[in-house]
Protein backbone atom coordinates (compact mmCIF):
# COMPACT_ATOMS: atom_id res chain seq x y z
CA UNK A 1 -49.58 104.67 84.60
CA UNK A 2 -46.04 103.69 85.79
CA UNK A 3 -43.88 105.98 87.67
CA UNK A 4 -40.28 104.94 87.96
CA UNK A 5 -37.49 107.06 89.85
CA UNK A 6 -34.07 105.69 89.84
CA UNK A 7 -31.03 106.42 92.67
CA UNK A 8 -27.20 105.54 92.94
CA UNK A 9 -25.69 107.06 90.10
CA UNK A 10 -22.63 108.97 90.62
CA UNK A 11 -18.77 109.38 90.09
CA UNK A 12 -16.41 106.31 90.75
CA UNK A 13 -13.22 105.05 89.85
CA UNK A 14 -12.43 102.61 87.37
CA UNK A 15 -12.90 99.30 88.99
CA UNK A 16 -15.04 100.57 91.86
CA UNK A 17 -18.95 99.82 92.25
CA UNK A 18 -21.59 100.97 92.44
CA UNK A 19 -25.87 99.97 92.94
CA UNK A 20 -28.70 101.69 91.11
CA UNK A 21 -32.04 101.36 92.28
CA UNK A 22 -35.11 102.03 90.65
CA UNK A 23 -38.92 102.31 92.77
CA UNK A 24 -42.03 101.55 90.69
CA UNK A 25 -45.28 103.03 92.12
CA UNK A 26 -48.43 103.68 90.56
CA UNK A 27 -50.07 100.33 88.15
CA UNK A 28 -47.62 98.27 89.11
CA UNK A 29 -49.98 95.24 88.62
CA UNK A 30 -49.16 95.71 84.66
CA UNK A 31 -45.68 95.52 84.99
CA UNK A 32 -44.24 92.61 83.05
CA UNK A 33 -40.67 93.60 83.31
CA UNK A 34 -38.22 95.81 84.42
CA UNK A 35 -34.83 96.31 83.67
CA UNK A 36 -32.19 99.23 82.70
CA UNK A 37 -30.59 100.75 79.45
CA UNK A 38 -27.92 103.44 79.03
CA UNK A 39 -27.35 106.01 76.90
CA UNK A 40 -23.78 107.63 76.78
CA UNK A 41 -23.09 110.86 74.90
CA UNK A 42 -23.33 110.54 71.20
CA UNK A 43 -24.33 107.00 71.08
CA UNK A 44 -28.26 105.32 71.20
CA UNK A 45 -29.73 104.23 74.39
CA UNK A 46 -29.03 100.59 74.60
CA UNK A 47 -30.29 97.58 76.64
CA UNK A 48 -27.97 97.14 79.71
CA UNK A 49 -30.56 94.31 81.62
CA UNK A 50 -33.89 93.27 82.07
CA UNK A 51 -36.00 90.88 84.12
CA UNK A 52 -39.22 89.41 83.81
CA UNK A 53 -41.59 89.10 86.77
CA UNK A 54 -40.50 85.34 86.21
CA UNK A 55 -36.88 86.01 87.01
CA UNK A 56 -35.91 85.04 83.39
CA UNK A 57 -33.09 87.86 82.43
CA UNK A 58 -31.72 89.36 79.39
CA UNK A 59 -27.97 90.95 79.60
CA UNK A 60 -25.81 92.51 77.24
CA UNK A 61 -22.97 90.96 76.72
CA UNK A 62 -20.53 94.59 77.44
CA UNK A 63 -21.52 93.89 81.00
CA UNK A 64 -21.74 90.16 81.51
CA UNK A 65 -19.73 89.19 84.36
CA UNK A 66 -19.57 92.45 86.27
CA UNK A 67 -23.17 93.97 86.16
CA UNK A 68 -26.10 92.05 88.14
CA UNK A 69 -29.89 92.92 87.54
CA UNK A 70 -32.25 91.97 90.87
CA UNK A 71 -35.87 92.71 91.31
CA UNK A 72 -37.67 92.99 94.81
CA UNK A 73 -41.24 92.23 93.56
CA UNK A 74 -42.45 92.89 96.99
CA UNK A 75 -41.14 96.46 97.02
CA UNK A 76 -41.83 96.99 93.15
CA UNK A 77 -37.86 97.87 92.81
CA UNK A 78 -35.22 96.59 90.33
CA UNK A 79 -31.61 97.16 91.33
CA UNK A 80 -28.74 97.09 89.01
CA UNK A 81 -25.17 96.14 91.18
CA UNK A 82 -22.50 97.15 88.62
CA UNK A 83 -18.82 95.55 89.81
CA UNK A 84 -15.64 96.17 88.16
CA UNK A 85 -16.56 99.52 86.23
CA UNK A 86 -14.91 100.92 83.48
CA UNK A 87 -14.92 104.43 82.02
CA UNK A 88 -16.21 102.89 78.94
CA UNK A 89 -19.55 102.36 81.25
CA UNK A 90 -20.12 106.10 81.36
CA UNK A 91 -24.03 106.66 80.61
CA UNK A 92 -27.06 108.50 81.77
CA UNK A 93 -28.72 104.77 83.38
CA UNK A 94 -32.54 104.70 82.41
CA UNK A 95 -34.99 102.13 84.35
CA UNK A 96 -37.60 100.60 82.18
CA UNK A 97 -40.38 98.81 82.71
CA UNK A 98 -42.65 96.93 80.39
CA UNK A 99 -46.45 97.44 81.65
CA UNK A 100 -49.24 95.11 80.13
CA UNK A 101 -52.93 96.07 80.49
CA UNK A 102 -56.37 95.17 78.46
CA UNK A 103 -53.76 94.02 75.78
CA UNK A 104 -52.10 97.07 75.15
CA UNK A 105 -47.75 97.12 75.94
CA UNK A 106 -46.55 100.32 77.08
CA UNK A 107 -43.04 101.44 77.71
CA UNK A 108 -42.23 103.73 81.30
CA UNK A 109 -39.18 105.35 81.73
CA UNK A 110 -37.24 107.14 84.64
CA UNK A 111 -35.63 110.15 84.26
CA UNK A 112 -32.50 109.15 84.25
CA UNK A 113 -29.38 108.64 86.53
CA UNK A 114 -25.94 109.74 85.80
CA UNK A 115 -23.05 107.22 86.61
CA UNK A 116 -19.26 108.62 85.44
CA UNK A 117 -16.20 105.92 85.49
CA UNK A 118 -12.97 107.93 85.63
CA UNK A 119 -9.42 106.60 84.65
C-alpha cells in the first residue's frame, strides 16, 4: 500500500502561484509514477500531470506553459509549481500515483487539496 498526502493548496489571486506537494510513504518501491489531476465542481477529475520514475511527463495542454510537475525520487515527493493561475484553475488537486507489484497496477490517491483562483 501507497499512502499519499498532498500540501499547498489554498486561495490566490489570478496570476499569482502557488506549489503543491505531495509525500509518498509506505511501498514506495512499486511506484511507477506519480503525478496530479483535478476535479472542479460539476466537472470529472481530469489529468493535470504525471511523471514516470524515468522523468518522461505527460501534461495537459489547459496548463502547458504555466504548470510544472517535479519529482524528488529521493524523498518519494512529486511537486506541482503552478505559475500564472487563473480562476478557471479552481479544483480540489488530487496526487496520484501508479504502483506496480507481482504484475498487478493499482491506483493511490490523496485526499485531496483545495486551490481557489479569484478574479
Amino acid at each position: 500500500q501507497v499512502q499519499l498526502v498532498e500540501s499547498g493548496g489554498g486561495l490566490v489571486q489570478a496570476g499569482g502561484s502557488l506549489r503543491l506537494s505531495c509525500a509518498a510513504s509506505g511501498s514506495t518501491f512499486s511506484i511507477n509514477a506519480m503525478g496530479w489531476y483535478r476535479q472542479a465542481p460539476g466537472k470529472q477529475r481530469e489529468l493535470v500531470a504525471i511523471m514516470s520514475n524515468g522523468g518522461s511527463t505527460n501534461t495537459a495542454d489547459s496548463v502547458k506553459g504555466r504548470f510544472t510537475i517535479s519529482r524528488d525520487n529521493a524523498k518519494n515527493t512529486v511537486y506541482l509549481q503552478m505559475n500564472s493561475l487563473k480562476p478557471e484553475d479552481t479544483a480540489v488537486y488530487y496526487c496520484h500515483a501508479i504502483g506496480y507489484e507481482l504484475g498487478y497496477v493499482t491506483d493511490y490517491w490523496g485526499q485531496g487539496t483545495q486551490v481557489t483562483v479569484s478574479s
